[in-house]
N, C-alpha and C. Protein backbone atom coordinates (compact mmCIF):
# COMPACT_ATOMS: atom_id res chain seq x y z
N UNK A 1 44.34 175.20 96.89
CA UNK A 1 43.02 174.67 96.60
C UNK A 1 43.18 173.34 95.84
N UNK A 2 42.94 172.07 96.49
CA UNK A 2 43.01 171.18 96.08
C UNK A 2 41.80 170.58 94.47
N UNK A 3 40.93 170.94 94.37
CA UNK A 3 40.06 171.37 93.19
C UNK A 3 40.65 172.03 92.05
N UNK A 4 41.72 172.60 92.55
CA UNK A 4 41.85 173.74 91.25
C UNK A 4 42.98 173.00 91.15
N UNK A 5 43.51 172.28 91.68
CA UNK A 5 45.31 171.68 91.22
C UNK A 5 44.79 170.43 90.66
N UNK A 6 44.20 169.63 91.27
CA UNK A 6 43.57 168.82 90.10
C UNK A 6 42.95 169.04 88.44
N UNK A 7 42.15 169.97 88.34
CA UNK A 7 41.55 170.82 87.17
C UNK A 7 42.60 170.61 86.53
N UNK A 8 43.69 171.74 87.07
CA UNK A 8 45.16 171.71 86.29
C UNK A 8 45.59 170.91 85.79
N UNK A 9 45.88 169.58 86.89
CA UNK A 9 46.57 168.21 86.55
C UNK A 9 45.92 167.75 85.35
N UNK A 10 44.50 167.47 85.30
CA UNK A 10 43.60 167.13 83.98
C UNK A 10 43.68 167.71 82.97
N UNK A 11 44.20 169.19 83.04
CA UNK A 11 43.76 169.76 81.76
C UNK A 11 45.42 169.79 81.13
N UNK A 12 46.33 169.23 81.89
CA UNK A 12 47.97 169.00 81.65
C UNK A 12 47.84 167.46 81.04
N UNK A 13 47.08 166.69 81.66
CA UNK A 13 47.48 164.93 81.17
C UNK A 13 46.67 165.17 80.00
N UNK A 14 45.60 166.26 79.19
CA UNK A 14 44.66 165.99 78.58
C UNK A 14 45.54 166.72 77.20
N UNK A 15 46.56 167.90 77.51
CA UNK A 15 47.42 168.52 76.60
C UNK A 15 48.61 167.53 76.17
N UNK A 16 48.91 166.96 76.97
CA UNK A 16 50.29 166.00 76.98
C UNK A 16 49.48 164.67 76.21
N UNK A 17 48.50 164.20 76.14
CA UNK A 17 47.84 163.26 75.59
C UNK A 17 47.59 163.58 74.11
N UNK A 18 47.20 164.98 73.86
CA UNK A 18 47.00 165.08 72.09
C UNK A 18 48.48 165.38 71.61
N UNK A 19 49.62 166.16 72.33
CA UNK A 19 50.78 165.67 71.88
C UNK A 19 51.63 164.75 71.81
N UNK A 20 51.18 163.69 72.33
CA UNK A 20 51.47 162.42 72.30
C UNK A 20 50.89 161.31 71.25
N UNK A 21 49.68 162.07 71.02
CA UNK A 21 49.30 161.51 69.79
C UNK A 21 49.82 162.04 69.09
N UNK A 22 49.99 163.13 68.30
CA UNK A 22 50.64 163.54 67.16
C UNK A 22 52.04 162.92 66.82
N UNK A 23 52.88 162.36 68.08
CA UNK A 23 54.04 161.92 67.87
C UNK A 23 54.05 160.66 67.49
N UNK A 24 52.96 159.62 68.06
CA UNK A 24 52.55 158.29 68.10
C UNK A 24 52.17 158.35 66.14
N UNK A 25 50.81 159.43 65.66
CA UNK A 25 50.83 159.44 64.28
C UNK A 25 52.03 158.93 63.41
N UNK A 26 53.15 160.22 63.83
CA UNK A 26 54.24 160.36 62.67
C UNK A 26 55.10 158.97 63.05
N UNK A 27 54.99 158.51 64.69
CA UNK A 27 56.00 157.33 64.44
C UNK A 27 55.52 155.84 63.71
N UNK A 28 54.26 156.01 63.36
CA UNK A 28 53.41 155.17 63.06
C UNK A 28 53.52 155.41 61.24
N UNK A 29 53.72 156.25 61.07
CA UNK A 29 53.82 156.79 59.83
C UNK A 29 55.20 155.63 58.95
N UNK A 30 56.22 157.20 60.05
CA UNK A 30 57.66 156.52 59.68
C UNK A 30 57.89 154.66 59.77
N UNK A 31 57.37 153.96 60.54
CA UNK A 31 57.30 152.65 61.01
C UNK A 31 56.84 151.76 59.38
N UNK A 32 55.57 152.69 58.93
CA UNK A 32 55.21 152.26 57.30
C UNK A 32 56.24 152.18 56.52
N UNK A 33 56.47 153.49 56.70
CA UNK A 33 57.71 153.88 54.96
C UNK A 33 58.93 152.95 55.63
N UNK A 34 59.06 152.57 56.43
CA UNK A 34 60.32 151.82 56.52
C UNK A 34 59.76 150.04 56.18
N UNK A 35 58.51 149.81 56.33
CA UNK A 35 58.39 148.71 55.85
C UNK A 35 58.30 148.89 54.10
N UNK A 36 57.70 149.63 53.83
CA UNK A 36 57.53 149.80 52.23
C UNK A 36 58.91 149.60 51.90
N UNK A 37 60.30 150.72 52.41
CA UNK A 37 60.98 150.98 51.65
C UNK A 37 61.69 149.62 51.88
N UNK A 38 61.61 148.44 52.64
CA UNK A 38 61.95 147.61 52.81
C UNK A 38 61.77 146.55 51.79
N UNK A 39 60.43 146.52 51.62
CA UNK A 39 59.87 145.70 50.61
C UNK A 39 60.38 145.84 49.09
N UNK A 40 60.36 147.10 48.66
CA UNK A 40 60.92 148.13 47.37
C UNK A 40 62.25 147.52 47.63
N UNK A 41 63.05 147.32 48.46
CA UNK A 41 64.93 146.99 48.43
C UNK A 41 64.96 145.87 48.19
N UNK A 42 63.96 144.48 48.83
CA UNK A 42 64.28 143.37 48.53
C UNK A 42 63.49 143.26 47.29
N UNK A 43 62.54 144.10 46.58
CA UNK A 43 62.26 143.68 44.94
C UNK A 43 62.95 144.01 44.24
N UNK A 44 63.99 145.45 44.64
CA UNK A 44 64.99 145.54 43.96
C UNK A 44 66.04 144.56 43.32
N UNK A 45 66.34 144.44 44.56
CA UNK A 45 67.56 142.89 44.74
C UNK A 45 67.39 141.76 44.22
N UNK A 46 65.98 141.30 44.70
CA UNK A 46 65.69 140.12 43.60
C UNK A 46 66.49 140.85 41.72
N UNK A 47 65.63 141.46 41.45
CA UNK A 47 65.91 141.48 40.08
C UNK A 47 67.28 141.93 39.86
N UNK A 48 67.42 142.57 40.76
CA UNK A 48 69.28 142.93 39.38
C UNK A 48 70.05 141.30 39.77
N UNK A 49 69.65 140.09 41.04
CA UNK A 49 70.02 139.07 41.11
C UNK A 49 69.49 138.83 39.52
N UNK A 50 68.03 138.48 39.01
CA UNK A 50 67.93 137.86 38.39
C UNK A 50 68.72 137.82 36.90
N UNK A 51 68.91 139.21 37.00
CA UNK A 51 69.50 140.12 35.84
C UNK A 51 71.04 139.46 35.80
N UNK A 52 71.44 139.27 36.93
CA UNK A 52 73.09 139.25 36.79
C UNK A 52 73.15 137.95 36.47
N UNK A 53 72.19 136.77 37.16
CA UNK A 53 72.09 135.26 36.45
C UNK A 53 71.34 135.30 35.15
N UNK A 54 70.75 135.83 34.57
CA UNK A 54 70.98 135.84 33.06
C UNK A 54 71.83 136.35 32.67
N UNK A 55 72.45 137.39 32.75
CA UNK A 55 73.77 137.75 32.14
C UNK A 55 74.75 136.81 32.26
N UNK A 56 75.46 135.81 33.79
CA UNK A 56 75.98 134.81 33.40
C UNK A 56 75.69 134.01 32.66
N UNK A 57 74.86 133.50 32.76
CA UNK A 57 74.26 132.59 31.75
C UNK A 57 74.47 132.75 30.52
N UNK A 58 74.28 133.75 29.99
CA UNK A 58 73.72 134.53 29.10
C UNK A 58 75.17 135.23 28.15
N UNK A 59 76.41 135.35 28.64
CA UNK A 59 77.31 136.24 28.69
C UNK A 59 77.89 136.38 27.55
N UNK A 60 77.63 135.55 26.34
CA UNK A 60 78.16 135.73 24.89
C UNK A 60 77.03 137.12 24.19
N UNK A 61 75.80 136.07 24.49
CA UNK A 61 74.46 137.08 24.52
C UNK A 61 74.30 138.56 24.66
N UNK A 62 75.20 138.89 25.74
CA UNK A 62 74.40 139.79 26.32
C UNK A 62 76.34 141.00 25.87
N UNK A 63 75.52 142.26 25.87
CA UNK A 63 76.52 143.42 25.34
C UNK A 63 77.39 143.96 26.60
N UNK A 64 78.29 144.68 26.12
CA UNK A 64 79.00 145.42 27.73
C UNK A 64 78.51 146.87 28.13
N UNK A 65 77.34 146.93 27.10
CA UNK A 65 76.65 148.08 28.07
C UNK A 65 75.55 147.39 28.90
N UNK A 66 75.00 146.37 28.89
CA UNK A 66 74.53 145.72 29.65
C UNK A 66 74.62 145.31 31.54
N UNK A 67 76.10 145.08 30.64
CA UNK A 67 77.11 144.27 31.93
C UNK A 67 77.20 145.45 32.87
N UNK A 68 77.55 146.68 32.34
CA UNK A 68 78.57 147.55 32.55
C UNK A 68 76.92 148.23 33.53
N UNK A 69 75.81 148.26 32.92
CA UNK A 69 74.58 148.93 33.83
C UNK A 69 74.07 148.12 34.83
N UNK A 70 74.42 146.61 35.02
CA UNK A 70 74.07 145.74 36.17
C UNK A 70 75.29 145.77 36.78
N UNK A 71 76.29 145.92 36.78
CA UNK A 71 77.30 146.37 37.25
C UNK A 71 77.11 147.82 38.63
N UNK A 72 77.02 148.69 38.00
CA UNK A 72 76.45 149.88 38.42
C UNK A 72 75.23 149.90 39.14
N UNK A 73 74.30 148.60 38.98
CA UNK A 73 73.26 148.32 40.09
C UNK A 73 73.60 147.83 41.00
């Protein structure tokens, strides 16, 4: 019955369509946190840069627990 295999076909592209969204959600999701965590790494970086050029700068100034924790960054 050509009616009823169609029905089927529709009510298959219409199941495969909300699980396709749910996957599209989370990759849409993950796609964020990888820009965030992107953003968060290069503000990181800036500063322990800025940190380590004041400490050169800085290097009579500054203590060796200092050194020793930008070090470790």
């Amino acid at each position: 019955d050509p009616i009823n295999a169609l029905r089927r076909v529709e009510e298959a592209d219409r199941a495969l369509d909300e699980a396709l969204a749910g996957a599209r959600e989370r990759e849409q999701g993950d796609t964020r946190a990888r820009s965030l965590l992107d953003g968060a790494l290069l503000t990181a970086r800036s500063s322990v840069a800025a940190a380590a050029d004041f400490v050169t700068t800085h290097r009579g100034a500054v203590g060796s627990t200092a050194r020793t924790r930008l070090a470790e960054a």
